[in-house]
C-alpha atoms as a PDB file:
ATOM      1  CA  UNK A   1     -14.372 -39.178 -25.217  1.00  0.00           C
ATOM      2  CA  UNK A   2     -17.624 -36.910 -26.313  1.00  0.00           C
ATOM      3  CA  UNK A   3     -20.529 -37.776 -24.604  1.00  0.00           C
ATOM      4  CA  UNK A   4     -22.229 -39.455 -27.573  1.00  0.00           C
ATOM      5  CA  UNK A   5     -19.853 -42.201 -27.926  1.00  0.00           C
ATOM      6  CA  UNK A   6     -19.388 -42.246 -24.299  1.00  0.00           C
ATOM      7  CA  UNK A   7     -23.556 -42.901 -24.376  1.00  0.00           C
ATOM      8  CA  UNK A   8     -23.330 -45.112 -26.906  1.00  0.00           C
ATOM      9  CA  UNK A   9     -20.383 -47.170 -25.281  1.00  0.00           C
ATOM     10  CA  UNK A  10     -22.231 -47.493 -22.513  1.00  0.00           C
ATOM     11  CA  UNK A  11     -25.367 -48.751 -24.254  1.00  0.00           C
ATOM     12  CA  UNK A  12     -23.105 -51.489 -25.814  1.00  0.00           C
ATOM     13  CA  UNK A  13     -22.044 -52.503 -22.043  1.00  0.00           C
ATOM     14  CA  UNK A  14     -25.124 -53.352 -20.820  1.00  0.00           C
ATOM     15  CA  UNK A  15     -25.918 -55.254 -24.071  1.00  0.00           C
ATOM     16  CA  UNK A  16     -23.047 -56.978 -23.118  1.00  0.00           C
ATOM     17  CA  UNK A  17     -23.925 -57.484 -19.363  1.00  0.00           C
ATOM     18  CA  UNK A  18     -27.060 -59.800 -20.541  1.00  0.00           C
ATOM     19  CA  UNK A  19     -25.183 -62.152 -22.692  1.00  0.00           C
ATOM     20  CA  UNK A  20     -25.302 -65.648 -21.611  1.00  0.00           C
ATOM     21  CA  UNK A  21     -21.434 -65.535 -21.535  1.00  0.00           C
ATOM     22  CA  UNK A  22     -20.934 -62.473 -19.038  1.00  0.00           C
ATOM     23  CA  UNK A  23     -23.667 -64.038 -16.664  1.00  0.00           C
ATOM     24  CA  UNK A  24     -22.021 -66.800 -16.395  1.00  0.00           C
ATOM     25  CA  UNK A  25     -18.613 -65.403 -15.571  1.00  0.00           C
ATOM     26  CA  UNK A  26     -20.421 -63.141 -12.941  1.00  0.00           C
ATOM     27  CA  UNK A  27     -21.844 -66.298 -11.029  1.00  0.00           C
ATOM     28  CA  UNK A  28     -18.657 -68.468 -11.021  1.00  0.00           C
ATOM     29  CA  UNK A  29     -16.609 -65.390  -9.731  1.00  0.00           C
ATOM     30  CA  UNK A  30     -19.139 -64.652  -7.234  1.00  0.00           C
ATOM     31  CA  UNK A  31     -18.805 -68.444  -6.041  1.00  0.00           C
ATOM     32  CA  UNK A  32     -14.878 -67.941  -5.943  1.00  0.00           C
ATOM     33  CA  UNK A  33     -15.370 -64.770  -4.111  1.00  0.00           C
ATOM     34  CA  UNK A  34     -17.251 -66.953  -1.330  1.00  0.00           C
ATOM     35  CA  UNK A  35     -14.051 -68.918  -0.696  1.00  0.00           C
ATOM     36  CA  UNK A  36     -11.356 -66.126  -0.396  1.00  0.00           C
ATOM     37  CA  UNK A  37      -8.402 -69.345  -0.181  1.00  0.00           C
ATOM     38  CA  UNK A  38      -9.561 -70.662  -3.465  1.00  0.00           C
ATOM     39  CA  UNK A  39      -9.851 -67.392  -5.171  1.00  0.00           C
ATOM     40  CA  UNK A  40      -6.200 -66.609  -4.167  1.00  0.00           C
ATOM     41  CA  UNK A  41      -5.098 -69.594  -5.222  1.00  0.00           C
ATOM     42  CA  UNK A  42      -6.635 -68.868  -8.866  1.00  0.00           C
ATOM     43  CA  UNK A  43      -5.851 -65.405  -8.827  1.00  0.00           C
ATOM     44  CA  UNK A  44      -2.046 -66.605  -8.500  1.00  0.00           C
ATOM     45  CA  UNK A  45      -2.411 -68.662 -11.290  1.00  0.00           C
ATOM     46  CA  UNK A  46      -4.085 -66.085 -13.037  1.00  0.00           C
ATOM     47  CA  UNK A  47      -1.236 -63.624 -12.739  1.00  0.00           C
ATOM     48  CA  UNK A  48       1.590 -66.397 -13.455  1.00  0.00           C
ATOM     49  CA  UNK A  49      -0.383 -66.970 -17.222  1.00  0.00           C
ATOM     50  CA  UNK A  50      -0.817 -63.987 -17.665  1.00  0.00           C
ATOM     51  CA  UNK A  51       2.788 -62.867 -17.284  1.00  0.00           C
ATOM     52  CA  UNK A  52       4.018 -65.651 -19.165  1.00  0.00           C
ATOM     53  CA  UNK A  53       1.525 -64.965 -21.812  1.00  0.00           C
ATOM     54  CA  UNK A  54       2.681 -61.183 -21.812  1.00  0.00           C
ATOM     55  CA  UNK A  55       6.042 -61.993 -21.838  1.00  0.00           C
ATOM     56  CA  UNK A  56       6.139 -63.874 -25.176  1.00  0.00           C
ATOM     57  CA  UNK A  57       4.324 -61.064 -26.614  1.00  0.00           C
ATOM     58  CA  UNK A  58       7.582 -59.394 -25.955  1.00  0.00           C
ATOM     59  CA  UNK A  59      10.139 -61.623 -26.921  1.00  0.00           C
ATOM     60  CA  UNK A  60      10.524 -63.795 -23.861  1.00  0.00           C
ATOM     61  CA  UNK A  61      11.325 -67.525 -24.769  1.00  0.00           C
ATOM     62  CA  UNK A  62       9.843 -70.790 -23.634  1.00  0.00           C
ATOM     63  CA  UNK A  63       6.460 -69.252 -23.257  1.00  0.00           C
ATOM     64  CA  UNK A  64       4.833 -72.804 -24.194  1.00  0.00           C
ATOM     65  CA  UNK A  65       7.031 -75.131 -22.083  1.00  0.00           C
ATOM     66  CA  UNK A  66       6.188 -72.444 -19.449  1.00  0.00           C
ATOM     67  CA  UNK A  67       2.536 -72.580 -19.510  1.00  0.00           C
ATOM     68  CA  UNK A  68       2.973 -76.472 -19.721  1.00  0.00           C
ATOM     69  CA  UNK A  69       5.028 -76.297 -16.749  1.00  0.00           C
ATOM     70  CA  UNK A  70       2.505 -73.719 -14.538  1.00  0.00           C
ATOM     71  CA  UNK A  71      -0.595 -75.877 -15.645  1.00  0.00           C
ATOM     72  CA  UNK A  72       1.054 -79.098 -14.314  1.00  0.00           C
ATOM     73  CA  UNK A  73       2.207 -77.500 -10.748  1.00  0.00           C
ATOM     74  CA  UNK A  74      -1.573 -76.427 -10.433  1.00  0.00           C
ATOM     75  CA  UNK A  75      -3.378 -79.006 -12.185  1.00  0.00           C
ATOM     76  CA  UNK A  76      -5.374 -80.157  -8.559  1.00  0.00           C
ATOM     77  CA  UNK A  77      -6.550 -76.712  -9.062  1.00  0.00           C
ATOM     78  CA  UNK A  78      -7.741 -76.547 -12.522  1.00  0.00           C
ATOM     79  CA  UNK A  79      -9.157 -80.179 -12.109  1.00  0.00           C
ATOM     80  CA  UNK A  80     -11.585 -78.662  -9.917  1.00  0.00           C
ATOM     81  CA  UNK A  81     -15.025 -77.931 -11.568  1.00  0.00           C
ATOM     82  CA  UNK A  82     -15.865 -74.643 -10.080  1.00  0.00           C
ATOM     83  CA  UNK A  83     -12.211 -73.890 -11.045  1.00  0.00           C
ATOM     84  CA  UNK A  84     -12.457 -74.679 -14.661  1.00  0.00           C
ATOM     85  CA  UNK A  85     -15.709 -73.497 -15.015  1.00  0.00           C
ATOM     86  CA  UNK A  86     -14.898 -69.650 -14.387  1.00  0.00           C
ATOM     87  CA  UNK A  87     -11.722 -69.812 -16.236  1.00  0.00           C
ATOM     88  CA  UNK A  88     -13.575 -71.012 -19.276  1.00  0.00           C
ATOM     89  CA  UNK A  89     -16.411 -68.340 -18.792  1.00  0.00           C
ATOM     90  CA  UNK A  90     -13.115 -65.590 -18.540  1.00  0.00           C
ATOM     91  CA  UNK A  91     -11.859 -67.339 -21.589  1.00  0.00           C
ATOM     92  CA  UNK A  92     -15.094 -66.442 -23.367  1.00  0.00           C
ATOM     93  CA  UNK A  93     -15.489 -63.036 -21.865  1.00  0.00           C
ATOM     94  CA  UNK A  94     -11.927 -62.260 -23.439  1.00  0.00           C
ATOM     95  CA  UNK A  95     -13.299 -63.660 -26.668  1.00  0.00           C
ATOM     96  CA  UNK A  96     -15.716 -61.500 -26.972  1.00  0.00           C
ATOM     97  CA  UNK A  97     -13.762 -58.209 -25.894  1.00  0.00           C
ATOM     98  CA  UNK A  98     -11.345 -58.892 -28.466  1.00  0.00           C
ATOM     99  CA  UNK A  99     -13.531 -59.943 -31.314  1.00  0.00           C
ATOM    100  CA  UNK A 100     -15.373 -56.166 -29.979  1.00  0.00           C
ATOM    101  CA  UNK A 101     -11.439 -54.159 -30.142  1.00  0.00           C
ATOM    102  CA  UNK A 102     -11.439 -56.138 -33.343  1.00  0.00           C
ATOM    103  CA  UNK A 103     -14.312 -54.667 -34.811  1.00  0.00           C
ATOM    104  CA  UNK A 104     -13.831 -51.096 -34.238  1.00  0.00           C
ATOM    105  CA  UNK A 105     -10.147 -51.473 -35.323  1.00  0.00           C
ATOM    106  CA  UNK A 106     -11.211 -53.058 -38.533  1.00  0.00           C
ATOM    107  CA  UNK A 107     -14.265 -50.644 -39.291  1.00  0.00           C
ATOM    108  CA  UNK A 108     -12.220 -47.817 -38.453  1.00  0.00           C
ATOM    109  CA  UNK A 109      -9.097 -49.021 -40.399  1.00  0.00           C
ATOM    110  CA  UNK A 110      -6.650 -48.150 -37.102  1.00  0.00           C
ATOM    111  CA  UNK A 111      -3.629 -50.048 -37.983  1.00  0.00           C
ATOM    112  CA  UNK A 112      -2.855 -52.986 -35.532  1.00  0.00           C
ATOM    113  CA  UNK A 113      -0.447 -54.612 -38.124  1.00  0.00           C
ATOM    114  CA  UNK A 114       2.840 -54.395 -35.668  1.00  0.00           C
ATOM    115  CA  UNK A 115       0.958 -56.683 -32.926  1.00  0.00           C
ATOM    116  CA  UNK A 116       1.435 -59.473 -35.135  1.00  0.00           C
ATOM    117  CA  UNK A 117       4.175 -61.861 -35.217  1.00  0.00           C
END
């Protein structure tokens, strides 16, 4: 990447770094990261959706009844406040990446039509 986009990039990152939304994320991680068990515990979960998520992307079956099934074998985790809290602020971290890729892809008509169903 040339140095003026990679400038510009970067000026769009720290932008970022102030919103309300990344703040947040950064303090309920950092209160995860204080219990090393409990971050472990999310970070498994974390992986498990994510793979199941992935997976459907490419064809796997029973993505649904598998995320149904992975909630309700953790659901003392995700019941607990701190727990919930950061995966919500992740959830709206990943919003805003996406709605971000979404922009440039859009303004710069790149073709992303075979990524949808």
């Amino acid at each position: 990447m040339n140095e003026a986009l990679t400038a510009k990039t970067l000026e769009y990152v720290e932008i970022l770094k102030k919103s309300d939304e990344y703040v947040a994320y950064l303090n309920y991680k950092s209160f995860l990261e204080d219990q090393p068990d409990l971050l472990e515990k999310v970070n498994n979960f974390r992986k498990q959706s994510f793979e199941i998520q992935a997976g459907h992307k490419y064809g796997y079956f029973n993505a649904y009844e598998n995320l149904l099934k992975l909630n309700q074998e953790h659901e003392d985790l995700l019941n607990e406040p701190m727990v919930k809290s950061f995966l919500n602020a992740e959830l709206e971290v990943s919003k805003i990446i996406n709605q971000i890729h979404n922009v440039f892809a859009e303004a710069l008509d790149f073709n992303l039509d075979f990524l949808e169903d």
